[in-house]
C-alpha atoms as a PDB file:
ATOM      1  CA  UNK A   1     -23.992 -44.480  -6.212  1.00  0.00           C
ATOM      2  CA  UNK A   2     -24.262 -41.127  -6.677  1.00  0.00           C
ATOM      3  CA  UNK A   3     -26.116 -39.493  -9.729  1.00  0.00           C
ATOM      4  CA  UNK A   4     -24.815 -35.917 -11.433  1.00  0.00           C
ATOM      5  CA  UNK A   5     -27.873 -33.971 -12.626  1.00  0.00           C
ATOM      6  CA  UNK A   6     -28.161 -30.579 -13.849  1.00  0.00           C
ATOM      7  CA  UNK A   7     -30.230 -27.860 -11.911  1.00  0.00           C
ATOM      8  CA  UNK A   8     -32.561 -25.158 -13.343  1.00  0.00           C
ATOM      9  CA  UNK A   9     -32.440 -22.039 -12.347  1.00  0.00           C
ATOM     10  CA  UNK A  10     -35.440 -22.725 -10.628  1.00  0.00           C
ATOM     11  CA  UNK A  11     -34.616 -25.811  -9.409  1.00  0.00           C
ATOM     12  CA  UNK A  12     -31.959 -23.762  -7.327  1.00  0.00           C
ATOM     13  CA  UNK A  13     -34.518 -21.209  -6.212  1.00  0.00           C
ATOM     14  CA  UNK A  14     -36.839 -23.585  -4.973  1.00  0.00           C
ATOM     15  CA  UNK A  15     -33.926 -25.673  -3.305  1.00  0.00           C
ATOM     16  CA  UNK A  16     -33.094 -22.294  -1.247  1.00  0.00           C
ATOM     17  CA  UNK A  17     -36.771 -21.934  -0.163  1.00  0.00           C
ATOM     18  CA  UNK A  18     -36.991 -25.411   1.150  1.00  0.00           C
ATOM     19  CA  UNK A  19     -33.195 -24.481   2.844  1.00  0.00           C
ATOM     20  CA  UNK A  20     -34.691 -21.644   4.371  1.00  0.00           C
ATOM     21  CA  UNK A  21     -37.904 -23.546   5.515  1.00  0.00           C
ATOM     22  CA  UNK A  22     -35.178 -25.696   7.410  1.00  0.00           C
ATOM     23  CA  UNK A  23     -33.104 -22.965   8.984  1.00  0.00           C
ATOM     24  CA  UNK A  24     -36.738 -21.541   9.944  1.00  0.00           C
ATOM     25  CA  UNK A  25     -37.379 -24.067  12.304  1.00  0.00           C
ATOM     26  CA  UNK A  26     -34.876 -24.212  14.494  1.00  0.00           C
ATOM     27  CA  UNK A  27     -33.136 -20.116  13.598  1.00  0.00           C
ATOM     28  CA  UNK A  28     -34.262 -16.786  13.057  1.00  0.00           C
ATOM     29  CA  UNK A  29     -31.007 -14.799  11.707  1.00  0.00           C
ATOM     30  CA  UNK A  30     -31.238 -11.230  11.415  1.00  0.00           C
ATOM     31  CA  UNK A  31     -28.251 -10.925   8.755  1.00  0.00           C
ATOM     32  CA  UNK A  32     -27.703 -13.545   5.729  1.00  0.00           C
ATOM     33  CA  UNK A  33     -24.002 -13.557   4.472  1.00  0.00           C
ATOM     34  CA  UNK A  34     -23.167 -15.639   1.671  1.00  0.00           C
ATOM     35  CA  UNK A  35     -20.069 -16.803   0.275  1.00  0.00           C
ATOM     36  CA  UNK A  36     -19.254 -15.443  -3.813  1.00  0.00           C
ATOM     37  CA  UNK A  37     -19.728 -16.225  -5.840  1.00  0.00           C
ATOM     38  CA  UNK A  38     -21.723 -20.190  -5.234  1.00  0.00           C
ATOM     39  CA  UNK A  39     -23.575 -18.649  -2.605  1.00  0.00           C
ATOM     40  CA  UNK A  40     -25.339 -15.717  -4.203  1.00  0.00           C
ATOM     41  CA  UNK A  41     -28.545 -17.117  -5.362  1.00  0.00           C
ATOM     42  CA  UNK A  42     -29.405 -19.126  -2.358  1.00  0.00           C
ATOM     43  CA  UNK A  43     -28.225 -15.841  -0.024  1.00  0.00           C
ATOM     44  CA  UNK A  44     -30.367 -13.480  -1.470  1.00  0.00           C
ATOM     45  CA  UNK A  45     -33.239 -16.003  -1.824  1.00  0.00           C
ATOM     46  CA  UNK A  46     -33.104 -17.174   1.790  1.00  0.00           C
ATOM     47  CA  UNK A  47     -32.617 -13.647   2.668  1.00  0.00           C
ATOM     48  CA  UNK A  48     -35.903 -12.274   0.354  1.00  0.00           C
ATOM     49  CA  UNK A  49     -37.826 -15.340   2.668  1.00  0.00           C
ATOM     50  CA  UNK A  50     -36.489 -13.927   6.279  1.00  0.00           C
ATOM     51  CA  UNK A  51     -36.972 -10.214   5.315  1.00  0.00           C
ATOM     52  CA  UNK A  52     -33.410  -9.498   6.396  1.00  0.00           C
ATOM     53  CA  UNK A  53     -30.506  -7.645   4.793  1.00  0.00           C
ATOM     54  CA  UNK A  54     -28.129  -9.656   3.088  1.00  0.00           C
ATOM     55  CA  UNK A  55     -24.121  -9.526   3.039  1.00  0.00           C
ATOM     56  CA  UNK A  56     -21.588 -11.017   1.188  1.00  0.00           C
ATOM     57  CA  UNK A  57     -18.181 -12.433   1.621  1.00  0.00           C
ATOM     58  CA  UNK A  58     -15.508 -13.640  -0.894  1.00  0.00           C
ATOM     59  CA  UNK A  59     -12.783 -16.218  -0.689  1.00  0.00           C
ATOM     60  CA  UNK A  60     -10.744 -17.723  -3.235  1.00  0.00           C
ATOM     61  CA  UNK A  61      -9.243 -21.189  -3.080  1.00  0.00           C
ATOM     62  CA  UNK A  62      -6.056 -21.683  -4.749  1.00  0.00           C
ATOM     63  CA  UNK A  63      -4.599 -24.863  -5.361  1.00  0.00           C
ATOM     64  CA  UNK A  64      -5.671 -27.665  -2.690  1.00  0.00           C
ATOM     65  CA  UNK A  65      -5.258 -26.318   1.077  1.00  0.00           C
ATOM     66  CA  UNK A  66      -4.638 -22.291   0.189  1.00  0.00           C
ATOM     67  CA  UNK A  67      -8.033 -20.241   1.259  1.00  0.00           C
ATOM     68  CA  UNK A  68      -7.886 -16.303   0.786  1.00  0.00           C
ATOM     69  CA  UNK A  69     -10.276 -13.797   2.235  1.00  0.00           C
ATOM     70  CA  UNK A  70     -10.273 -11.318  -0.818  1.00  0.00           C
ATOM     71  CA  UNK A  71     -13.735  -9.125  -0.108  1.00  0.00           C
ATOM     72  CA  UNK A  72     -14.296  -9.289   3.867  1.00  0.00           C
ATOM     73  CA  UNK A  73     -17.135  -8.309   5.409  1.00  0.00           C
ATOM     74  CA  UNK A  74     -16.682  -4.547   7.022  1.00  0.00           C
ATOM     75  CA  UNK A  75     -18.892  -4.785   9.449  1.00  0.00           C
ATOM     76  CA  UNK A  76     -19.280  -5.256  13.289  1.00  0.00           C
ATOM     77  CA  UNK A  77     -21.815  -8.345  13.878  1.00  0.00           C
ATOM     78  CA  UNK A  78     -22.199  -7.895  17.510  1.00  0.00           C
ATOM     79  CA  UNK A  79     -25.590  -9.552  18.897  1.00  0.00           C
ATOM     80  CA  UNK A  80     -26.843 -10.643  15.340  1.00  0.00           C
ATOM     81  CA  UNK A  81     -27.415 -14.252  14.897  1.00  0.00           C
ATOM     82  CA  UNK A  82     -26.108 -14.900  11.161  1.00  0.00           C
ATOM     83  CA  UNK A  83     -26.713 -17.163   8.710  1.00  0.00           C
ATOM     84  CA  UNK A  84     -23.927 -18.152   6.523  1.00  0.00           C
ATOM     85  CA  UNK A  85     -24.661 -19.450   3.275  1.00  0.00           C
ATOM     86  CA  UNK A  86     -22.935 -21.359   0.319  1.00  0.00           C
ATOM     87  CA  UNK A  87     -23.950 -23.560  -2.358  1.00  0.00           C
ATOM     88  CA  UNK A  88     -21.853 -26.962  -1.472  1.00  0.00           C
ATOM     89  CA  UNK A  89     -19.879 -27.886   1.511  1.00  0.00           C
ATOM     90  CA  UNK A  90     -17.035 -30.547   0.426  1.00  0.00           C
ATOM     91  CA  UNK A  91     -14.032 -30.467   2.551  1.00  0.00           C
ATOM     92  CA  UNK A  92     -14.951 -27.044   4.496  1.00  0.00           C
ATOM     93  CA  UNK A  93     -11.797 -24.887   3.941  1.00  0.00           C
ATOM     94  CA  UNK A  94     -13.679 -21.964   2.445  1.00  0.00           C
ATOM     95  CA  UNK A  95     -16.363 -22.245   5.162  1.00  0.00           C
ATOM     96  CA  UNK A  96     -13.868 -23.226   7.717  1.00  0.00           C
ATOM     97  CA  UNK A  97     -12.067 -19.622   7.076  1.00  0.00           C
ATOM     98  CA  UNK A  98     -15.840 -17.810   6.054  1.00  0.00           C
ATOM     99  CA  UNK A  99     -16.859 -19.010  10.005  1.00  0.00           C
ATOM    100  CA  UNK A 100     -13.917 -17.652  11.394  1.00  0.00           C
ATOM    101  CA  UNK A 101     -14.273 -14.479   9.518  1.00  0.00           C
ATOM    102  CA  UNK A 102     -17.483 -14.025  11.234  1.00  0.00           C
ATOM    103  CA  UNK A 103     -16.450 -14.862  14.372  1.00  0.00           C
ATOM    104  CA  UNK A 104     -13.798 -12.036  14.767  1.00  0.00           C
ATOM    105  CA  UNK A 105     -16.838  -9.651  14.202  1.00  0.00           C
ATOM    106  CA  UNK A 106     -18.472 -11.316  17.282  1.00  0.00           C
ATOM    107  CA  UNK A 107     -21.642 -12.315  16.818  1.00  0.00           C
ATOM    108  CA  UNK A 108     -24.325 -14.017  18.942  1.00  0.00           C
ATOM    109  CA  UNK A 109     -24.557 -16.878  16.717  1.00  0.00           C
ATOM    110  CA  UNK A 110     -23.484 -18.492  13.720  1.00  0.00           C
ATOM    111  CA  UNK A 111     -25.272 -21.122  11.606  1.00  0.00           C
ATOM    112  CA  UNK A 112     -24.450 -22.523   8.393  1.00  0.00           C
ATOM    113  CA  UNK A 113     -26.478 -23.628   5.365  1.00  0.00           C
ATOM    114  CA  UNK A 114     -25.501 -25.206   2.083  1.00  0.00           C
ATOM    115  CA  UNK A 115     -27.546 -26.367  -0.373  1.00  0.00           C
ATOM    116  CA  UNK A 116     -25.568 -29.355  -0.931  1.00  0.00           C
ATOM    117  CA  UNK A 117     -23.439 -30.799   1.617  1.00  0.00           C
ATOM    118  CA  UNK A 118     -21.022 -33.864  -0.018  1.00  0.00           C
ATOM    119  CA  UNK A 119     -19.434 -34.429   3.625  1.00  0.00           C
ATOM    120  CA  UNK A 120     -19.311 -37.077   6.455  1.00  0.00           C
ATOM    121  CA  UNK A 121     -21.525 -36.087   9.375  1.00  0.00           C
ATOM    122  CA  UNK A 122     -20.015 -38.110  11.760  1.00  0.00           C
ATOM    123  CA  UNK A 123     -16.822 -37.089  10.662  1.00  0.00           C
ATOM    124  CA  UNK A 124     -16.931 -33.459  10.160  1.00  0.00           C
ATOM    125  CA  UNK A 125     -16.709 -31.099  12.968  1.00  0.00           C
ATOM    126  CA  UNK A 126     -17.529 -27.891  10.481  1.00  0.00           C
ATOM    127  CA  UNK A 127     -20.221 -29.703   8.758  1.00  0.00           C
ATOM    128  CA  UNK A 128     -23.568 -27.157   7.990  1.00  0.00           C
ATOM    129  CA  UNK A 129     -25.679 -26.952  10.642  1.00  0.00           C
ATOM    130  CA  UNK A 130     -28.197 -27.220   7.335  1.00  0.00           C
ATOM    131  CA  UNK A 131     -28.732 -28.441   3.888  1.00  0.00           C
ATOM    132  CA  UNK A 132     -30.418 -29.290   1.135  1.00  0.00           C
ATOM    133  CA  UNK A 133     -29.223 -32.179  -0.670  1.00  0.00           C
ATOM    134  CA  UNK A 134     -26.733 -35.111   0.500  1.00  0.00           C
ATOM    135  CA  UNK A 135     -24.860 -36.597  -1.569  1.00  0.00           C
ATOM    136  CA  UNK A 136     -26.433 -36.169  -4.984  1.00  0.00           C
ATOM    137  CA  UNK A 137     -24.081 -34.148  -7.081  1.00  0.00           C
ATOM    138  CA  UNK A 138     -25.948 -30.955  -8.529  1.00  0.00           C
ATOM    139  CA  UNK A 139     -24.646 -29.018 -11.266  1.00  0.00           C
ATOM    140  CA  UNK A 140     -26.010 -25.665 -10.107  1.00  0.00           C
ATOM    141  CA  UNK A 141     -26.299 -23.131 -12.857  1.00  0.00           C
ATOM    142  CA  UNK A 142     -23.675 -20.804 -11.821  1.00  0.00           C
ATOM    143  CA  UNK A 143     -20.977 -23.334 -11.708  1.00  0.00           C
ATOM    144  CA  UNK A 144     -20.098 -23.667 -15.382  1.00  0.00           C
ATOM    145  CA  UNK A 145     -20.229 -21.310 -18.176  1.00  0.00           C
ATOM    146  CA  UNK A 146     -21.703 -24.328 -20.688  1.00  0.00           C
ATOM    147  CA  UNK A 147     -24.556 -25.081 -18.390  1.00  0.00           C
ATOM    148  CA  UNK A 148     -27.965 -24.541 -20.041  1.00  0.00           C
ATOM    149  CA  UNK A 149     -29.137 -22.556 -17.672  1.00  0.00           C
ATOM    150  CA  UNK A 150     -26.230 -20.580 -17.788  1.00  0.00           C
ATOM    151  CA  UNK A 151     -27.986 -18.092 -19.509  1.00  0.00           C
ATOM    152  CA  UNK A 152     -31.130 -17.856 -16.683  1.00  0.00           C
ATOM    153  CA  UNK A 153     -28.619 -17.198 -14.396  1.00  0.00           C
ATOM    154  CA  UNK A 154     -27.514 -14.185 -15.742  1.00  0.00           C
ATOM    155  CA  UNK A 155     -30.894 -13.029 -16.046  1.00  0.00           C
ATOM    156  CA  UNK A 156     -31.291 -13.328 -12.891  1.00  0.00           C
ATOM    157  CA  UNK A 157     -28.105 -11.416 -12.056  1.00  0.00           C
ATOM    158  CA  UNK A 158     -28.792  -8.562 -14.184  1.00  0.00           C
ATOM    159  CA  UNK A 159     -32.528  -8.146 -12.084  1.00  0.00           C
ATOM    160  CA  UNK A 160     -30.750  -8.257  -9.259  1.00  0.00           C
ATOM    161  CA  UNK A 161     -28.117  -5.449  -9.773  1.00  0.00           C
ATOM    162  CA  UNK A 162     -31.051  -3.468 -10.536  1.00  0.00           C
ATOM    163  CA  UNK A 163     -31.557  -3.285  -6.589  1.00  0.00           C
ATOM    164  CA  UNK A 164     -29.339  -0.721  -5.147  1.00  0.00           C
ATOM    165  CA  UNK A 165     -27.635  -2.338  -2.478  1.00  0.00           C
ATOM    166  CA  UNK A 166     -26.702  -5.271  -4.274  1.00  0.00           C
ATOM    167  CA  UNK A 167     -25.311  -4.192  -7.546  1.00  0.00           C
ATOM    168  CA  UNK A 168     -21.485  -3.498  -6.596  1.00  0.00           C
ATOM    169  CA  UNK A 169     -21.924  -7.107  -5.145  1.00  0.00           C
ATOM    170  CA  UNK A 170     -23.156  -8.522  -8.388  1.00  0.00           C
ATOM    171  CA  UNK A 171     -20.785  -6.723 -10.583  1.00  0.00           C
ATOM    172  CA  UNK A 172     -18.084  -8.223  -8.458  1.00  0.00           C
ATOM    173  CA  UNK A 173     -19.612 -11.719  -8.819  1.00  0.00           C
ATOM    174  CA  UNK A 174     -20.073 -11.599 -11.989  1.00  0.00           C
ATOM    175  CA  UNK A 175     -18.717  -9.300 -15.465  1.00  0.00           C
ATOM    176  CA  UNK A 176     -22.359  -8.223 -16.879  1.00  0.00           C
END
């Protein structure tokens, strides 16, 4: 059976350090790109851990099957190993499309981490090549409005638009 808990905003931080501890021993990217807006805080976290620069990507899922690239990445990847980053993996039509994204841009390698992955291994070919959690159901801060942490979050958002490169990024994540 599986339990529904609600994270802390540290809860989520320290879930993307153990991530990263994960990804560190078996990958060294030298670009993080993580998916708005669920993948922010565990981008820039993994990112802050690695000592690399950190990109983001945006796709919007509308209705069940229809995936949208609306903020690519415009950039050429060639040689990098990358690191692509989102909170949860379900069904893997946003990371499906994300992947692909990144693969036009030809890169040396892509690997994927989530911090919580509700798929089948043995029956996903897309699934992350790393997570967190599986298959405990974590209400991460950012994901509803209500949560009460909610408010953390934002915090946490408004410090981080304070850094140059990443406030036209938070701004579009988030109205602050």
């Amino acid at each position: 059976m599986c339990m529904n808990y609600n994270l802390s905003l540290e809860d989520a931080i320290e879930m993307s350090k153990r991530l990263a501890g994960k990804v560190a021993e078996q990958f060294s990217p030298k670009l993080i790109v993580g998916i708005l807006s669920g993948g922010f805080l565990p981008a820039v976290e993994i990112a802050k851990i690695f000592g690399v620069p950190v990109e983001f990507i945006r796709l919007n899922r509308y209705y069940e099957d229809v995936v949208v690239l609306t903020h690519p990445l415009e950039m050429d990847l060639r040689g990098l190993d990358v690191l692509l980053v989102d909170d949860i993996y379900e069904y893997g039509r946003t990371m499906k499309m994300a992947k692909q994204h990144l693969q036009d841009k030809n890169p040396q390698n892509i690997k994927v981490a989530v911090l919580r992955y509700a798929g089948v291994f043995d029956k996903d070919p897309n699934a992350p090549d790393f997570f967190e959690l599986h298959p405990a159901a974590a209400l991460f801060p950012w994901r509803a409005p209500d949560h009460i942490a909610f408010p953390d979050y934002k915090a946490y958002l408004i410090e981080a638009s304070k850094v140059t490169e990443l406030g036209a990024v938070v701004r579009l994540h988030l109205s602050i």
